[in-house]
C-alpha atoms as a PDB file:
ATOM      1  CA  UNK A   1     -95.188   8.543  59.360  1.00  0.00           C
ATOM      2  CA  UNK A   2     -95.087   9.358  55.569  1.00  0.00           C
ATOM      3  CA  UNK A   3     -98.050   8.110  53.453  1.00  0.00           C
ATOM      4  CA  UNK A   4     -96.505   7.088  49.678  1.00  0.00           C
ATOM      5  CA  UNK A   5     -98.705   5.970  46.907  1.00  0.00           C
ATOM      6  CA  UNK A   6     -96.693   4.211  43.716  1.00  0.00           C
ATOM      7  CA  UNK A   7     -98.166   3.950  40.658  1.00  0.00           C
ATOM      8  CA  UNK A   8     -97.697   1.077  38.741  1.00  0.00           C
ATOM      9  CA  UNK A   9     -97.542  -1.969  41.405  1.00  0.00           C
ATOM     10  CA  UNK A  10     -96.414  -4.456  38.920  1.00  0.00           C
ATOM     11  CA  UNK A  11     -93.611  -3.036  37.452  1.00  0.00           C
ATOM     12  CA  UNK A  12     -90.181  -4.124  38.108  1.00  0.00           C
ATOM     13  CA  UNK A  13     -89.013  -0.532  40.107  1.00  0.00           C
ATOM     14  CA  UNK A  14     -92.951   0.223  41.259  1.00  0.00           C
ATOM     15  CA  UNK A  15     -92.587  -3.496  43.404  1.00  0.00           C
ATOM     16  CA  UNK A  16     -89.099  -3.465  44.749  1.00  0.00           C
ATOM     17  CA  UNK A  17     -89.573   0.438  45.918  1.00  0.00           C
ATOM     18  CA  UNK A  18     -92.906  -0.863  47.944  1.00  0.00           C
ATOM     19  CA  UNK A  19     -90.498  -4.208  49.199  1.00  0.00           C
ATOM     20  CA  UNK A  20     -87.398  -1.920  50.382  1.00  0.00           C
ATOM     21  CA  UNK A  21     -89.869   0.618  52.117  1.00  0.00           C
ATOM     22  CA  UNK A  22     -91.654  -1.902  53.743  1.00  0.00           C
ATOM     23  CA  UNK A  23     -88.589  -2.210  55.979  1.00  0.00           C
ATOM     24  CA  UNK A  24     -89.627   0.369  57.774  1.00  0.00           C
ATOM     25  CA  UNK A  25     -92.462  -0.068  58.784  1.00  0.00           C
ATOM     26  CA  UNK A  26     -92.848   3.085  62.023  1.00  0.00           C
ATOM     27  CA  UNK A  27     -91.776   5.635  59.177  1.00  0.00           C
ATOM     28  CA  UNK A  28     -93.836   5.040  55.794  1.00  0.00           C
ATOM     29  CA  UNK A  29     -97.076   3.585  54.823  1.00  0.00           C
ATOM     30  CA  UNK A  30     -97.189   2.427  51.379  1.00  0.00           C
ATOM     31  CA  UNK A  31    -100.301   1.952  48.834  1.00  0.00           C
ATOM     32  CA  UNK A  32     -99.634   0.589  45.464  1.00  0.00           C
ATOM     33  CA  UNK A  33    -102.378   1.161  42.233  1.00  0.00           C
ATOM     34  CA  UNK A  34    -102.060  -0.153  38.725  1.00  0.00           C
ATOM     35  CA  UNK A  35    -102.816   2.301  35.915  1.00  0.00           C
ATOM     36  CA  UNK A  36    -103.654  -0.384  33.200  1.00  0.00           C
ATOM     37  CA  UNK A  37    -107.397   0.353  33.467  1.00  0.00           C
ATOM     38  CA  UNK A  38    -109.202   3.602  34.036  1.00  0.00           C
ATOM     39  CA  UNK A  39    -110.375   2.072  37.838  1.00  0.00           C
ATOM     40  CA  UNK A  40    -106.726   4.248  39.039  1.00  0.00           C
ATOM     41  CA  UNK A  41    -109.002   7.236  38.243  1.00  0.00           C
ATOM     42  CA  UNK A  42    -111.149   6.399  41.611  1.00  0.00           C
ATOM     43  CA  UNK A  43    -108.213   6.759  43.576  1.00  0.00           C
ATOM     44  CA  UNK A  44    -108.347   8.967  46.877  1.00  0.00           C
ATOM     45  CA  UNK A  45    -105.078  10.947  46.646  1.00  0.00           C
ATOM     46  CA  UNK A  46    -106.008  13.098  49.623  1.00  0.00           C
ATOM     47  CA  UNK A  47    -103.844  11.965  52.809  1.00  0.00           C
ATOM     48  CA  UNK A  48    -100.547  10.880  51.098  1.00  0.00           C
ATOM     49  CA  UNK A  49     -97.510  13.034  51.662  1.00  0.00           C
ATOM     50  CA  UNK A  50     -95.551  11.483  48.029  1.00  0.00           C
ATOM     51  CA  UNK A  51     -96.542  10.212  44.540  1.00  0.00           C
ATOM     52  CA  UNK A  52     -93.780   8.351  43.261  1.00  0.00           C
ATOM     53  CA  UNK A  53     -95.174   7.616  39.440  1.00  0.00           C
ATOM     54  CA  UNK A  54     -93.052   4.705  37.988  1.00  0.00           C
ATOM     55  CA  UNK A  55     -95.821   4.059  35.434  1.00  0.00           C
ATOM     56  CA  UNK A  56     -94.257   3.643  31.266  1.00  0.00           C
ATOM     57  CA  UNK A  57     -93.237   2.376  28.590  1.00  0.00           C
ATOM     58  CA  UNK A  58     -89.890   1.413  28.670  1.00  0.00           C
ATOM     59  CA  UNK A  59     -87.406   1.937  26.552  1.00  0.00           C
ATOM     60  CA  UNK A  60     -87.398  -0.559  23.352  1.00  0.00           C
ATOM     61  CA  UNK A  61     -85.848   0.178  20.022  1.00  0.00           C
ATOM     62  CA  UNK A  62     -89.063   1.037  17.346  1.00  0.00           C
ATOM     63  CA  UNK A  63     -89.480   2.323  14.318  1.00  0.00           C
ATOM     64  CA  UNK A  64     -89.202   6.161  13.994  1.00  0.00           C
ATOM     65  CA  UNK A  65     -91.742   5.956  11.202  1.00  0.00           C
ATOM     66  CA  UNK A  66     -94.017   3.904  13.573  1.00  0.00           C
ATOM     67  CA  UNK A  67     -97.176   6.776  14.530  1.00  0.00           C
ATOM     68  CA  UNK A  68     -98.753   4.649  16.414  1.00  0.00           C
ATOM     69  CA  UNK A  69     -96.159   3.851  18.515  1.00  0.00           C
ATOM     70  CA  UNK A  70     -94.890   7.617  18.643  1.00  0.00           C
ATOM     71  CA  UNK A  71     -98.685   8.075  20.108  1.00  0.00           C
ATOM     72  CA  UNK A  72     -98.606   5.655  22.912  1.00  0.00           C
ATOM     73  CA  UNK A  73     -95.267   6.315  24.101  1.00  0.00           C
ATOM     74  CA  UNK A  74     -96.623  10.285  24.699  1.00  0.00           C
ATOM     75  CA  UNK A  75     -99.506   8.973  26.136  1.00  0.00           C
ATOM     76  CA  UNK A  76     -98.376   6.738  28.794  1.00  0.00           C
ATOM     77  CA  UNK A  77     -95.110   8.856  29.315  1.00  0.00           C
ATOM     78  CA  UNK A  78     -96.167  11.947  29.610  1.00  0.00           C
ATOM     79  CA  UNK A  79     -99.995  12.641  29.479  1.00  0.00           C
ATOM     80  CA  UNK A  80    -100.628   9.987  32.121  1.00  0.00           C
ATOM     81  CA  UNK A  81     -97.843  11.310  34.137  1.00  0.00           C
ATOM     82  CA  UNK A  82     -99.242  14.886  33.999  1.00  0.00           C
ATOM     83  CA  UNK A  83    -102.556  13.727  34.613  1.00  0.00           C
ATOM     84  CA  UNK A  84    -101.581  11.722  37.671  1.00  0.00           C
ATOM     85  CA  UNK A  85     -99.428  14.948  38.515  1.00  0.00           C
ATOM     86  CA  UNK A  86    -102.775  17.179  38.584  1.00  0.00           C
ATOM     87  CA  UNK A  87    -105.100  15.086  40.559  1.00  0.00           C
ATOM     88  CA  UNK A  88    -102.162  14.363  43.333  1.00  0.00           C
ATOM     89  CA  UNK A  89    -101.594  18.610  43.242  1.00  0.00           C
ATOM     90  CA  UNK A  90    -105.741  18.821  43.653  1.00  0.00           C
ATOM     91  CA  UNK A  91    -105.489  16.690  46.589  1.00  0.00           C
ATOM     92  CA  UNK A  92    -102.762  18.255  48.677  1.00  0.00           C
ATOM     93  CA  UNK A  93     -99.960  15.925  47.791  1.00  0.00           C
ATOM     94  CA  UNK A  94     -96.560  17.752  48.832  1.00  0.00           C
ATOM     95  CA  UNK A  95     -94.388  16.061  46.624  1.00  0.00           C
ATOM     96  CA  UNK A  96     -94.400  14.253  43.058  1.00  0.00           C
ATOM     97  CA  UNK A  97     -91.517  11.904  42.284  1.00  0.00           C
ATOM     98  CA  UNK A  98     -91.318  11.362  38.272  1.00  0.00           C
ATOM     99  CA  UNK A  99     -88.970   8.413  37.351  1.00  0.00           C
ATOM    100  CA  UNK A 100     -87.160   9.547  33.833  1.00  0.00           C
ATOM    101  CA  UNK A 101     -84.717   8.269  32.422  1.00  0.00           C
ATOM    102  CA  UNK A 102     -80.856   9.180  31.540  1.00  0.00           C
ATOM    103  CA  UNK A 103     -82.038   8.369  27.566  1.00  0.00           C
ATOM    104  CA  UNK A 104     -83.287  12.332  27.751  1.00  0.00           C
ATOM    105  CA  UNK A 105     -79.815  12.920  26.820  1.00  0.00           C
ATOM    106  CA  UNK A 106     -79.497  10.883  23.899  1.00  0.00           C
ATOM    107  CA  UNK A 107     -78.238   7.206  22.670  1.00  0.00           C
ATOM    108  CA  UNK A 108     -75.076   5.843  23.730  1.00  0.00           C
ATOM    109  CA  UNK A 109     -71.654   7.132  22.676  1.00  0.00           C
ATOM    110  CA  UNK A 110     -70.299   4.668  19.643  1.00  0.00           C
ATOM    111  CA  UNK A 111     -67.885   2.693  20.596  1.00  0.00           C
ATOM    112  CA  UNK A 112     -64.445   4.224  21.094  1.00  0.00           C
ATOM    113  CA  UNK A 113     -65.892   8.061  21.667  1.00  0.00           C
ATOM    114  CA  UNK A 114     -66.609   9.286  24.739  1.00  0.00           C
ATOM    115  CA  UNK A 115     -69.908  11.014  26.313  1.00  0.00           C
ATOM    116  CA  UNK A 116     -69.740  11.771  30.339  1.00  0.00           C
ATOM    117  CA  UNK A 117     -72.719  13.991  31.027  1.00  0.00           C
ATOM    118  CA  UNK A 118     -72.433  17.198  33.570  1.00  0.00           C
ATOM    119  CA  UNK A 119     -74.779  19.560  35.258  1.00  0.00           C
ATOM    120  CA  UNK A 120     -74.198  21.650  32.223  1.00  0.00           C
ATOM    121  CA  UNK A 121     -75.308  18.906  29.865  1.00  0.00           C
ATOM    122  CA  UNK A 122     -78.026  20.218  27.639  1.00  0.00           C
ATOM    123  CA  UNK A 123     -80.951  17.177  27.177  1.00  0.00           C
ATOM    124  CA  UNK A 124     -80.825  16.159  23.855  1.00  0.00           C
ATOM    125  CA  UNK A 125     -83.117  12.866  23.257  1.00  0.00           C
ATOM    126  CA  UNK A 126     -83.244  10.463  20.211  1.00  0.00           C
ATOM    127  CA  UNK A 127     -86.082   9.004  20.011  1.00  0.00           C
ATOM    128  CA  UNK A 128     -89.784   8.320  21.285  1.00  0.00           C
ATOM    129  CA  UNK A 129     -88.985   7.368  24.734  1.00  0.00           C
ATOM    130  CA  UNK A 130     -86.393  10.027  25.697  1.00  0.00           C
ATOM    131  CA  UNK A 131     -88.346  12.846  23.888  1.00  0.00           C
ATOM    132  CA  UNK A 132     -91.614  11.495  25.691  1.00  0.00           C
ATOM    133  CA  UNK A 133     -89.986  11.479  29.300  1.00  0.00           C
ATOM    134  CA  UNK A 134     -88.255  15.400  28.999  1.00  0.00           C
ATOM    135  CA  UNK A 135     -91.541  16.025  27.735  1.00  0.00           C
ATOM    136  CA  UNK A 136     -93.137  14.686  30.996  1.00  0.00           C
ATOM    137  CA  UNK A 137     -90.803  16.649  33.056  1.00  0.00           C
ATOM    138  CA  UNK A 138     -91.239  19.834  31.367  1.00  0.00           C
ATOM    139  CA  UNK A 139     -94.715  19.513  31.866  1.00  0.00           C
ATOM    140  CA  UNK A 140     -94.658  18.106  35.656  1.00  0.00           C
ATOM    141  CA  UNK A 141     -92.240  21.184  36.471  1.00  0.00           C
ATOM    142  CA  UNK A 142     -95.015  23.801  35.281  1.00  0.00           C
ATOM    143  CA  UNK A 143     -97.288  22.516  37.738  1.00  0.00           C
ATOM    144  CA  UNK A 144     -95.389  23.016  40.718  1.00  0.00           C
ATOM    145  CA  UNK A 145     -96.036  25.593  43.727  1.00  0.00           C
ATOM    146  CA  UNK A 146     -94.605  26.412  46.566  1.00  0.00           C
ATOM    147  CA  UNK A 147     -96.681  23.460  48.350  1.00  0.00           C
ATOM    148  CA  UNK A 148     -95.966  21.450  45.572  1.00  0.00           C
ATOM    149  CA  UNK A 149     -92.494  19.722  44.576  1.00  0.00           C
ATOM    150  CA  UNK A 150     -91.594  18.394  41.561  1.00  0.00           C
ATOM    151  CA  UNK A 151     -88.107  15.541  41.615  1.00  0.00           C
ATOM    152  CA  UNK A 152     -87.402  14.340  38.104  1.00  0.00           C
ATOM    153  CA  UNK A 153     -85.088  10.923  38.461  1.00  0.00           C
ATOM    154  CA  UNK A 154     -82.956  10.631  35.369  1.00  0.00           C
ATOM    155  CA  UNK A 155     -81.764   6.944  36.231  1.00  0.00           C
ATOM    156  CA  UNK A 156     -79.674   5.296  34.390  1.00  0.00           C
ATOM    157  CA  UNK A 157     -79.799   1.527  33.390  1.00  0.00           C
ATOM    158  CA  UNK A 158     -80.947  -0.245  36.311  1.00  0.00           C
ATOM    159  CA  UNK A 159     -80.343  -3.855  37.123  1.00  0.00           C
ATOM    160  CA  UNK A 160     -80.879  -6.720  39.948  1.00  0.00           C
ATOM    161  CA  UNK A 161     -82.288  -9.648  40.505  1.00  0.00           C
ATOM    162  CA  UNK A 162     -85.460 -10.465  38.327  1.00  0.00           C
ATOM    163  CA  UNK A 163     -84.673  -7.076  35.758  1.00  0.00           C
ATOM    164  CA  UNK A 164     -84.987  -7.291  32.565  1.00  0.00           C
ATOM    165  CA  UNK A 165     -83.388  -5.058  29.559  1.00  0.00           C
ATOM    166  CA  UNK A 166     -80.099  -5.773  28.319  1.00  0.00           C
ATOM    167  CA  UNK A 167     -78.518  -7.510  31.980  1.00  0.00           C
ATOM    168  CA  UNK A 168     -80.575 -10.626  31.388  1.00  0.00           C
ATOM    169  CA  UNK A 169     -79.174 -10.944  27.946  1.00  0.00           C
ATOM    170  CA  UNK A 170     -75.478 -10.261  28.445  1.00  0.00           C
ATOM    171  CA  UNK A 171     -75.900 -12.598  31.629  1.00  0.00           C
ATOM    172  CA  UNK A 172     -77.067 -15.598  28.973  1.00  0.00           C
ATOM    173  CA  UNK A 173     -74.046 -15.025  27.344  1.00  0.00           C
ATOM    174  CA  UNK A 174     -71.911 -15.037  30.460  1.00  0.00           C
ATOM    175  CA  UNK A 175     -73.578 -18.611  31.105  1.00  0.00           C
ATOM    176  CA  UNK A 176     -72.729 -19.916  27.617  1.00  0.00           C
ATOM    177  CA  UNK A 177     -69.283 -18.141  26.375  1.00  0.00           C
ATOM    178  CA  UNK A 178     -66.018 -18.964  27.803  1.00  0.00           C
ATOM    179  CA  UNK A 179     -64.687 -15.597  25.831  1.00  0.00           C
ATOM    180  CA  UNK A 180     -65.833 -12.127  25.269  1.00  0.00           C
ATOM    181  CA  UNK A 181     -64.654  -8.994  24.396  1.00  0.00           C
ATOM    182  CA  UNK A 182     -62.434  -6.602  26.137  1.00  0.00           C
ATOM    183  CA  UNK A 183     -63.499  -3.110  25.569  1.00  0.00           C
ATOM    184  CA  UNK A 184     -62.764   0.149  27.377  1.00  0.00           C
ATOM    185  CA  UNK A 185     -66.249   1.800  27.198  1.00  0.00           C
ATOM    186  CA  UNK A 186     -67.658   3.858  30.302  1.00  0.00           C
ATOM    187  CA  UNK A 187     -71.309   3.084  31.308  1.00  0.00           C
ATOM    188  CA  UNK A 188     -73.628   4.453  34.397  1.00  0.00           C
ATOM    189  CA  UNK A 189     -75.755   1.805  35.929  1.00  0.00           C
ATOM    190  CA  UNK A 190     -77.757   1.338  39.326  1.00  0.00           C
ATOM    191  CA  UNK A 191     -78.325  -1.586  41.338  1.00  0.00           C
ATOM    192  CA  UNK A 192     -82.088  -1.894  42.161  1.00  0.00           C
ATOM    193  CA  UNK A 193     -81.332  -1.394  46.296  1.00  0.00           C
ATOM    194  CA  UNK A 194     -79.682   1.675  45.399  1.00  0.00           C
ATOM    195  CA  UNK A 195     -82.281   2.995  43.527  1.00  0.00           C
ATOM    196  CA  UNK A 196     -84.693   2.212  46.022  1.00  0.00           C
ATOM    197  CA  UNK A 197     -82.977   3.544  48.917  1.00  0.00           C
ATOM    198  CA  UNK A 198     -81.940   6.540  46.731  1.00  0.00           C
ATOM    199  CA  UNK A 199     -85.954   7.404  46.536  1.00  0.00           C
ATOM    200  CA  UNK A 200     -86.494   6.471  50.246  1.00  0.00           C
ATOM    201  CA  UNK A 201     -83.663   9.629  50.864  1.00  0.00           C
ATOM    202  CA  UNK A 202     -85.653  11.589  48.331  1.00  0.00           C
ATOM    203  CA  UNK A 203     -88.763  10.549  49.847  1.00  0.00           C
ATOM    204  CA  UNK A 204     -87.564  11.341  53.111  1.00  0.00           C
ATOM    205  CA  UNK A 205     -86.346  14.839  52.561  1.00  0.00           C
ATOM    206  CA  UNK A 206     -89.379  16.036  50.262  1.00  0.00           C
ATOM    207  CA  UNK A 207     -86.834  17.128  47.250  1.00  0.00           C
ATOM    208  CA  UNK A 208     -87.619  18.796  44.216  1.00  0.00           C
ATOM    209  CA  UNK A 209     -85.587  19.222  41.078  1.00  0.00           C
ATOM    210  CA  UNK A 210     -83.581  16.435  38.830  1.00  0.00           C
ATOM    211  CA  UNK A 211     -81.862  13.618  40.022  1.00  0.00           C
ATOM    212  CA  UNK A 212     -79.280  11.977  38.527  1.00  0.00           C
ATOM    213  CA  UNK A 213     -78.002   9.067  40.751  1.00  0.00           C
ATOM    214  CA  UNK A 214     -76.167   6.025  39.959  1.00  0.00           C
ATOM    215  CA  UNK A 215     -73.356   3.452  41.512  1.00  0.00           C
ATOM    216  CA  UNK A 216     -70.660   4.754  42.772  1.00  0.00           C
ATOM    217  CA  UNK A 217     -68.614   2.846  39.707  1.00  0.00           C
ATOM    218  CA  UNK A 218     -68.804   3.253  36.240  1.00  0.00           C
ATOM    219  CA  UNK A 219     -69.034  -0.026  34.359  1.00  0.00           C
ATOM    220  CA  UNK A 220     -66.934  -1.622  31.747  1.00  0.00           C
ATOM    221  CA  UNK A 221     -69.209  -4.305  29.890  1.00  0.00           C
ATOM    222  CA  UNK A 222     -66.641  -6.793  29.973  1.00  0.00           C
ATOM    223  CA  UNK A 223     -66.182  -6.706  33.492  1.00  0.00           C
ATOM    224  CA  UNK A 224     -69.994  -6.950  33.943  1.00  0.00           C
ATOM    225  CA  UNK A 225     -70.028 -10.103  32.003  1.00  0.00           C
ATOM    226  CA  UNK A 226     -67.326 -11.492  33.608  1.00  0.00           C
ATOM    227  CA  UNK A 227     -67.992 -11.097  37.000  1.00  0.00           C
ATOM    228  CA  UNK A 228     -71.368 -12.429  36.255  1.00  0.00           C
ATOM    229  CA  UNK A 229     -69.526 -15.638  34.429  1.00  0.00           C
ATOM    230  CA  UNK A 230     -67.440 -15.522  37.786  1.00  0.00           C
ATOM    231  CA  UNK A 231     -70.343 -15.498  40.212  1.00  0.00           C
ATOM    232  CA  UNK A 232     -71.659 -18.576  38.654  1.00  0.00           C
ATOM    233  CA  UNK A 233     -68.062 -20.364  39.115  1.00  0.00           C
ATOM    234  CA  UNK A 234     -67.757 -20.439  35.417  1.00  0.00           C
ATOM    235  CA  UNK A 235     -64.145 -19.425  33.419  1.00  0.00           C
ATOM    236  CA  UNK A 236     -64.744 -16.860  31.015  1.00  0.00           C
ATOM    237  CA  UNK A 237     -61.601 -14.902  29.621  1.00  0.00           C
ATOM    238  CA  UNK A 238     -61.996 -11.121  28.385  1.00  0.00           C
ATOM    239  CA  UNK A 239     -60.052 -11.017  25.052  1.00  0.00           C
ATOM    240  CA  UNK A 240     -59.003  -7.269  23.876  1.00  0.00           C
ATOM    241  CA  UNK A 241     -58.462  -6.235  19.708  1.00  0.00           C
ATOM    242  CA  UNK A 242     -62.602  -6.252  18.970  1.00  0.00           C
ATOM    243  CA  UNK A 243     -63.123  -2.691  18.662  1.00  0.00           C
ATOM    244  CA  UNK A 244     -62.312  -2.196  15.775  1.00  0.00           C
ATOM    245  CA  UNK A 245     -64.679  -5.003  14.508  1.00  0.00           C
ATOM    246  CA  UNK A 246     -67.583  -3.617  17.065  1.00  0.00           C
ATOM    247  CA  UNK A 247     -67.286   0.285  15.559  1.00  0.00           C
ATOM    248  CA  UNK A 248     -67.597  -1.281  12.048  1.00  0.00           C
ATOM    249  CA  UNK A 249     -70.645  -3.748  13.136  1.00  0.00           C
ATOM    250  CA  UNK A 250     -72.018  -0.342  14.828  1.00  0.00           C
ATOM    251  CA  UNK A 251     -73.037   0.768  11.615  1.00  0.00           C
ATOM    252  CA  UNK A 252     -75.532  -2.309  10.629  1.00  0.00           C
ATOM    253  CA  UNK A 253     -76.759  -2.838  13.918  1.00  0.00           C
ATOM    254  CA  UNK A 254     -77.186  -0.226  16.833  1.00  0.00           C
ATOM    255  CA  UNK A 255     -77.474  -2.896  19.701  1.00  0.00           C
ATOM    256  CA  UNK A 256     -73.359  -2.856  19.596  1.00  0.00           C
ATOM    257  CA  UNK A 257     -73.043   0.929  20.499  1.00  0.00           C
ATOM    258  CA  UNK A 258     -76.063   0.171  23.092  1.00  0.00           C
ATOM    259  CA  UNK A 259     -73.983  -2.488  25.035  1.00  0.00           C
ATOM    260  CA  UNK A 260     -69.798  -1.640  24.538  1.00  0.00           C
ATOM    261  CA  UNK A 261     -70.783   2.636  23.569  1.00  0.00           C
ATOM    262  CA  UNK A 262     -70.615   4.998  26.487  1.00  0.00           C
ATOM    263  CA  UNK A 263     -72.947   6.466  28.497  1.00  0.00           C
ATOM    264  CA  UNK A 264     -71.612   8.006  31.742  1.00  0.00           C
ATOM    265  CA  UNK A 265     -72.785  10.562  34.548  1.00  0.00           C
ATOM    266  CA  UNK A 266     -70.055  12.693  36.371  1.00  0.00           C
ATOM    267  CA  UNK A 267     -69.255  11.254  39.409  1.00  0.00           C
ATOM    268  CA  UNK A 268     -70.234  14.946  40.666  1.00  0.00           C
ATOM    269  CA  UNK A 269     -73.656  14.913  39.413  1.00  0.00           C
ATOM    270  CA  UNK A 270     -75.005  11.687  41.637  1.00  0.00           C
ATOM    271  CA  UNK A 271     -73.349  13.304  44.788  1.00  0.00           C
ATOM    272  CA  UNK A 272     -76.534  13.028  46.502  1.00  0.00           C
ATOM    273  CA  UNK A 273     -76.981  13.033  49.861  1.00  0.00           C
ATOM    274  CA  UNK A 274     -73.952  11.951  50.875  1.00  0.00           C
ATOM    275  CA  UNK A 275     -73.935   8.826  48.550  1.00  0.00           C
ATOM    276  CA  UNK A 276     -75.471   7.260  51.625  1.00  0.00           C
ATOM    277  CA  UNK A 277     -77.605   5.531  48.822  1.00  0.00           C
ATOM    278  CA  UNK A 278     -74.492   3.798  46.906  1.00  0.00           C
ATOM    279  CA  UNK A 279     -74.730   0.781  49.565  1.00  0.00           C
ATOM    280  CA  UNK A 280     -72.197  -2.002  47.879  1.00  0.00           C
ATOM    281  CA  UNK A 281     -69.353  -1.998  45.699  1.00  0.00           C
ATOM    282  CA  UNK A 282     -70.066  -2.686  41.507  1.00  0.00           C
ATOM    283  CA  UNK A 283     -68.601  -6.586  42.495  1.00  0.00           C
ATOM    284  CA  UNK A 284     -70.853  -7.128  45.052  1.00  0.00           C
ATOM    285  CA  UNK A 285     -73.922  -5.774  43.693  1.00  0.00           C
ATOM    286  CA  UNK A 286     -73.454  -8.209  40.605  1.00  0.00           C
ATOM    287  CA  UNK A 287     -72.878 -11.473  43.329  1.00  0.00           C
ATOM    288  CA  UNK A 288     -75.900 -10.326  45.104  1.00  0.00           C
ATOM    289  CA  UNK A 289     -78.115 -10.015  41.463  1.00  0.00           C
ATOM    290  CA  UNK A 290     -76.983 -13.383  40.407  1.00  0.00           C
ATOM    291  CA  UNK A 291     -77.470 -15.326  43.960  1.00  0.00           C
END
């Protein structure tokens, strides 16, 4: 039996990694700890075979200007990941599972262009939180050793029941719109359960390196919305000839490029143990969210 610890118990991918592993029960034992206060410092990290450290800010648009901000981003994302790191390395943890982000290779693709990331896709982040998480990694990699293993996940947007981010939003609209765009854009996404059992595999096989997993389908927005609108018996109709409207509201507001750009992984890339992980087709995934 595997011992894991996860950091940050109340977080949306911290709680439903503990939920999916408690389903087996004769392979791992699972603690949880919150890193809010300084009482996470008193933790015994002797005896557990993983770290998975889920702990951060997530990913919000601020203020490049903003130094305060620009300080607590590095903080949480990267000092108290290395930190955590260290005393889990002290104590004989074998393995340290870092949850980054696909942001460490930049914003979205405006709409109409295309950006499909490879293995020999040089990281390239925007802003605080990407730069923050490679910085993390960078840091997490120099402290590995032979007894030591480092896995960096680069996920990309995740989504399920009870998310938050951008899903609950577009779903609103899908509630409330009986029309919506039809654009061709390319976007990598993971449903929750394949997250989670993507982890359990990583967990499982004591990995080191970066990760970059996702579903085995790349999403169109539209479709998202409308098979959302569609899982709630509702008529919604996608309606193409927007973007050249969206690429010219692009330039006042940068949520556009965030929800019809492009933002994809090659297929190649999340070929990952046998994408035994990738458990339900894009449809289903998006009935199972919104029952």
């Amino acid at each position: 039996m595997k011992r894991i610890l996860i950091t940050a118990k109340h977080s949306y991918i911290g709680g439903a990694l503990a939920g999916w592993l408690a389903r087996f029960p004769q392979k791992y034992q699972v603690d949880c700890i919150s890193q809010r206060t300084e009482a996470w410092k008193e933790t015994d990290f002797s005896g557990y075979d993983a770290v998975v450290d889920v702990t951060g800010i997530a990913h919000v648009d601020v203020r490049e200007t903003d130094a305060d901000t620009e300080r607590e981003y590095y903080r949480v994302n990267c000092e108290l990941a290395v930190e955590t790191a260290k005393l889990a390395r002290e104590a004989g943890v074998k393995q340290f599972v870092f949850m980054s982000s696909i942001i460490v290779y930049g914003d979205s693709a405006p709409v109409g262009s295309t950006k499909r990331i490879t293995a020999e896709t040089i990281p390239a982040p925007a802003g605080f939180y990407g730069k923050s998480k490679l910085l993390a990694e960078q840091k997490l990699f120099d402290l590995e050793t032979e007894l030591f293993r480092v896995a960096a996940v680069r996920a990309p947007m995740v989504y399920g029941a009870g998310c938050g981010g951008n899903y609950p939003k577009l779903g609103k609209i899908a509630k409330c719109s009986p029309v919506f765009p039809k654009v061709r854009n390319e976007r990598s996404m993971i449903y929750i359960e394949h997250l989670c059992e993507f982890l359990r595999l990583l967990l499982e096989h004591g990995d080191r390196g970066v990760f970059c997993p996702q579903n085995r389908e790349w999403v169109q927005t539209g479709e998202m919305v409308r098979l959302i609108s569609h899982a709630h018996k509702l008529p919604l109709v996608l309606v193409p000839g927007f973007e050249r409207i969206l690429r010219r509201m692009a330039k006042y507001n940068k949520y556009v490029n965030k929800v019809f750009g492009n933002l994809a992984y090659e297929p190649e890339l999340s070929d990952i143990y046998g994408n035994r992980y990738q458990l339900y087709s894009f449809a289903k995934t998006i009935w199972r969210t919104e029952q």
